[in-house]
Protein backbone atom coordinates (compact mmCIF):
# COMPACT_ATOMS: atom_id res chain seq x y z
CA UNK A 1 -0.12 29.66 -0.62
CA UNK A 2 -1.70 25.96 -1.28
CA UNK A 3 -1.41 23.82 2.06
CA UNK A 4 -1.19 20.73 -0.07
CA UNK A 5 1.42 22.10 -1.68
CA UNK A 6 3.57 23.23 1.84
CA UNK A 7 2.87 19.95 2.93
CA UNK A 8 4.10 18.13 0.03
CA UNK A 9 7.39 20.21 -0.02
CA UNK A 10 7.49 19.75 3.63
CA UNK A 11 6.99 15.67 3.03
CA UNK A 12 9.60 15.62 0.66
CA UNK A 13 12.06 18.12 2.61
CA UNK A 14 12.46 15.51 5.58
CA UNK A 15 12.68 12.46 2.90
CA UNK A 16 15.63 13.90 0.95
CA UNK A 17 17.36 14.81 4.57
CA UNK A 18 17.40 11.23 5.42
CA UNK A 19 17.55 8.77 2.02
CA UNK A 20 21.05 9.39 1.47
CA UNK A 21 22.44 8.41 4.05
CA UNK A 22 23.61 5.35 3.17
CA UNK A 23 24.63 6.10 -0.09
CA UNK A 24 27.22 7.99 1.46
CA UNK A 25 28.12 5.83 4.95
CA UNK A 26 27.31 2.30 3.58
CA UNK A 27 30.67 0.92 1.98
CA UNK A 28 32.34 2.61 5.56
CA UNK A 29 29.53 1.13 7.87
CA UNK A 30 30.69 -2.45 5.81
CA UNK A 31 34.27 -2.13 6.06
CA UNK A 32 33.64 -1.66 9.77
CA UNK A 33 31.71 -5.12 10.49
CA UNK A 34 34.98 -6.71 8.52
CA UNK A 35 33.42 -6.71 5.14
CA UNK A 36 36.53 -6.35 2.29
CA UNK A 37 36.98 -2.88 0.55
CA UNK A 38 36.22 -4.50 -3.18
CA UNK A 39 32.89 -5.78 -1.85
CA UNK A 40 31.68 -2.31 0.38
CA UNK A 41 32.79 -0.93 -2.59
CA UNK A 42 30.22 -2.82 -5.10
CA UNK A 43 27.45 -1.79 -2.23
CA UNK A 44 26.52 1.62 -4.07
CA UNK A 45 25.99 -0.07 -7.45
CA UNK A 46 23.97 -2.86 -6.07
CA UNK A 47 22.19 0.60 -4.50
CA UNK A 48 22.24 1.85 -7.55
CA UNK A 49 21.18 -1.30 -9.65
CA UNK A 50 17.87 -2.11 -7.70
CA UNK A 51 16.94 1.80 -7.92
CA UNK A 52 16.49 1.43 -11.17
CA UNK A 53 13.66 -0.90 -10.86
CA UNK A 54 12.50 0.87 -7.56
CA UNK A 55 11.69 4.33 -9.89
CA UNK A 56 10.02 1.82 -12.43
CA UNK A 57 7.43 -0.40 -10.54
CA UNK A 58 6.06 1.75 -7.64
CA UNK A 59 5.66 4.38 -10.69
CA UNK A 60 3.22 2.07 -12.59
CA UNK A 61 1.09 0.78 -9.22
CA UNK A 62 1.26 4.54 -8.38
CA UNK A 63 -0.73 5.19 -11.24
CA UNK A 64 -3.40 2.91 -10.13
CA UNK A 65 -3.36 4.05 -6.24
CA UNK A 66 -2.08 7.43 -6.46
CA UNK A 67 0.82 9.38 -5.88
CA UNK A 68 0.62 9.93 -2.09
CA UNK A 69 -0.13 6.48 -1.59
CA UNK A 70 2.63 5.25 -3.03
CA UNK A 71 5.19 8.03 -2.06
CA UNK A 72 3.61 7.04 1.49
CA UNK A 73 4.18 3.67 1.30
CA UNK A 74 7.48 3.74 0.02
CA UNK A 75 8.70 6.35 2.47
CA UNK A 76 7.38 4.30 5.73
CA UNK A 77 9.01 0.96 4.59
CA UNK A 78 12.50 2.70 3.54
CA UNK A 79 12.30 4.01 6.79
CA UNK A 80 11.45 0.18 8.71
CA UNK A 81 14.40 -0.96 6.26
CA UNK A 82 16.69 1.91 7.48
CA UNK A 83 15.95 0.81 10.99
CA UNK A 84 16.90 -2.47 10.36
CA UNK A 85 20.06 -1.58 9.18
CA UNK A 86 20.92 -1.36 13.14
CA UNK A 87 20.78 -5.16 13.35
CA UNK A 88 22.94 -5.97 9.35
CA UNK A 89 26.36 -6.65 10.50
CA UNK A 90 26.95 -9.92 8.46
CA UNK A 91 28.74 -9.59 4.51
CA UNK A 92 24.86 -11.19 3.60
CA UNK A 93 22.97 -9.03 5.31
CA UNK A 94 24.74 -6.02 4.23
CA UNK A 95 24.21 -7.05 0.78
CA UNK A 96 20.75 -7.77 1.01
CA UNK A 97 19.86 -4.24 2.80
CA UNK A 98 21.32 -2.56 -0.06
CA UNK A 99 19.54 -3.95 -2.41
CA UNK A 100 16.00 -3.52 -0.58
CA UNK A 101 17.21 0.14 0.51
CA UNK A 102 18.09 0.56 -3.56
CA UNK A 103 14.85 -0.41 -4.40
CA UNK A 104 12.68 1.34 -1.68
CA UNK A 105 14.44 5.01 -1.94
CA UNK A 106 14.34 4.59 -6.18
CA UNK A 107 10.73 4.53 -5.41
CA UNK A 108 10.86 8.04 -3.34
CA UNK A 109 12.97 9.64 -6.00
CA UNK A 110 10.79 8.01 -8.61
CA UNK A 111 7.42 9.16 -7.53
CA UNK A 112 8.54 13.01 -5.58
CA UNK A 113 8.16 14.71 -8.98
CA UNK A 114 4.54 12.89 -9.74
CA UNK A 115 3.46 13.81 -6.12
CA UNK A 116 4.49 17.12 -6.79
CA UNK A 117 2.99 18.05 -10.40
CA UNK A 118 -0.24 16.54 -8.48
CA UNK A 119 -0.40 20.00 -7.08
CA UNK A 120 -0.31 21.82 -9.89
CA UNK A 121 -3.93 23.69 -10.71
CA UNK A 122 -3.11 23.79 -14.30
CA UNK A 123 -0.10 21.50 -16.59
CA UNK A 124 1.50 24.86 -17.31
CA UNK A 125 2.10 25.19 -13.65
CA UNK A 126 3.93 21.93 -13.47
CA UNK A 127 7.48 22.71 -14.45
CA UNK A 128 7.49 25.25 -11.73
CA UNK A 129 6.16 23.28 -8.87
CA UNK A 130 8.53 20.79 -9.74
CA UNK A 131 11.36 23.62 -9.99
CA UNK A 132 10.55 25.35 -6.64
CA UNK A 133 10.16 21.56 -5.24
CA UNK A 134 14.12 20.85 -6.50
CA UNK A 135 15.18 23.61 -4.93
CA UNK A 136 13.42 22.84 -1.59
CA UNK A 137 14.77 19.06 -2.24
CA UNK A 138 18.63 20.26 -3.06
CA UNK A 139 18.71 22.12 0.55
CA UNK A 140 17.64 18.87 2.31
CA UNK A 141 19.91 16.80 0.22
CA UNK A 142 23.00 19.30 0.79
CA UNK A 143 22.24 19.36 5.19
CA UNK A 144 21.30 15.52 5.18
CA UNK A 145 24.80 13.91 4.99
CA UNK A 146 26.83 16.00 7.08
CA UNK A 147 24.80 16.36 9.95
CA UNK A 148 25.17 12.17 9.71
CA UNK A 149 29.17 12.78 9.46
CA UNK A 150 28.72 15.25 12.49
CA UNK A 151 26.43 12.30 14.53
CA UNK A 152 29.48 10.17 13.49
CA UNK A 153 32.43 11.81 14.39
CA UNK A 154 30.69 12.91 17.43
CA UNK A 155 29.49 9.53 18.76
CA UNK A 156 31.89 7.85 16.97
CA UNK A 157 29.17 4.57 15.88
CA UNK A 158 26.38 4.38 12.95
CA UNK A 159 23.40 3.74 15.88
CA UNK A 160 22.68 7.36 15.77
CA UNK A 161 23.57 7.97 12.12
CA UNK A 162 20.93 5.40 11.73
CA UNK A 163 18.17 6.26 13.74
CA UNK A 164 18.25 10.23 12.54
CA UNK A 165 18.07 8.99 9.02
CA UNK A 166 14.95 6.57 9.59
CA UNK A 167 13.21 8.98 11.86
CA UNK A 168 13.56 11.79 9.58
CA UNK A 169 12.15 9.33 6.54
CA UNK A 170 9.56 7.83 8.95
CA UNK A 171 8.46 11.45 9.43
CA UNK A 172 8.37 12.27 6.17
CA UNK A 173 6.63 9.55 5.28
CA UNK A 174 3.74 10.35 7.33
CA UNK A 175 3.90 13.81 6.37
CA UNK A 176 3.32 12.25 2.47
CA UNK A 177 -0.31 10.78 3.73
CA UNK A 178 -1.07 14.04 5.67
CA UNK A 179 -0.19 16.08 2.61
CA UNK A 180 -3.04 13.85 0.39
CA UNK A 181 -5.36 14.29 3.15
CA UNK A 182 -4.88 18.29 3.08
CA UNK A 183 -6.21 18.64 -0.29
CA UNK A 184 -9.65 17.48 0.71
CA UNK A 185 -12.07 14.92 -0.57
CA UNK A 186 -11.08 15.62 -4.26
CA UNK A 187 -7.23 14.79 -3.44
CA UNK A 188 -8.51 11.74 -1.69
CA UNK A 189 -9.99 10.03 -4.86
CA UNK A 190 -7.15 10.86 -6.49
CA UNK A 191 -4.82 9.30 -3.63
């Protein structure tokens, strides 16, 4: 019933349909712009590695500018980055959007739960926001990948595997700053 709270969901729905996407399609989309199988295969851990800071550092400056700000902010540039992706063909430049892709979804995962809890009237409320926000997140993280394996098979190139997955994040990202600006002037000095 809480409009901040659809929209948040909502935010967070089209996020989680698109950030995965090259967890799952990366060390394929490298092995077919001649990059070796033992080095597309070190592409999720250097994913993986640069997460780990990516949940860390736009979780302490989103404690100084908010939650939606950040989530926002994080969300639009993964999204640029994931359009980018069109133009990485090179062993390098593979590499290097991995690592920036790593760091800039960590930050989405990071700071979901934060943005969230933020909705919560009361801390008691706060486990289940976050619950009913898994579950919303699971659904868009289960349909996310295979409609990219369907826009693969069918066109038979990344191009459109790439452009649903930034569009859906660029989306969602926007959704994230229209979600803060639902809750009214309180949310907004919050951020």
């Amino acid at each position: 019933k809480k409009p901040k709270y659809v929209a948040t969901l909502t935010a967070v729905f089209f996020l989680n349909v698109g950030i995965f996407t090259p967890f799952f399609y990366l060390p394929l989309y490298g092995e077919s712009h001649g990059m070796s199988t033992s080095l597309a295969f070190y592409l999720i851990a250097i994913q993986n590695a640069s997460s780990f800071l990516g949940r860390l550092i736009p979780g302490v400056i989103a404690d100084k500018i908010g939650p939606y700000n950040m989530l926002s902010t994080v969300s639009i540039i993964t999204a640029i980055i994931t359009f980018c992706w069109i133009r990485m063909t090179t062993n390098a430049s593979i590499v290097i959007f991995s690592a920036l892709y790593g760091f800039f979804s960590g930050g989405i995962i990071g700071i979901t739960p934060a943005a969230i809890a933020n909705c919560a009237g009361h801390p008691q409320e706060i486990g289940t926001y976050i619950g009913m926000g898994m579950a919303i997140m699971s659904v868009a993280t289960l349909i996310g990948p295979p409609i990219n394996g369907v826009l693969l098979n069918d066109y038979g190139d990344f191009l459109q595997v790439q452009i649903f997955s930034a569009a859906v994040m660029m989306f969602g990202g926007v959704l994230a700053f229209v979600a803060k600006m639902v809750g009214g002037k309180k949310a907004l000095a919050k951020g």
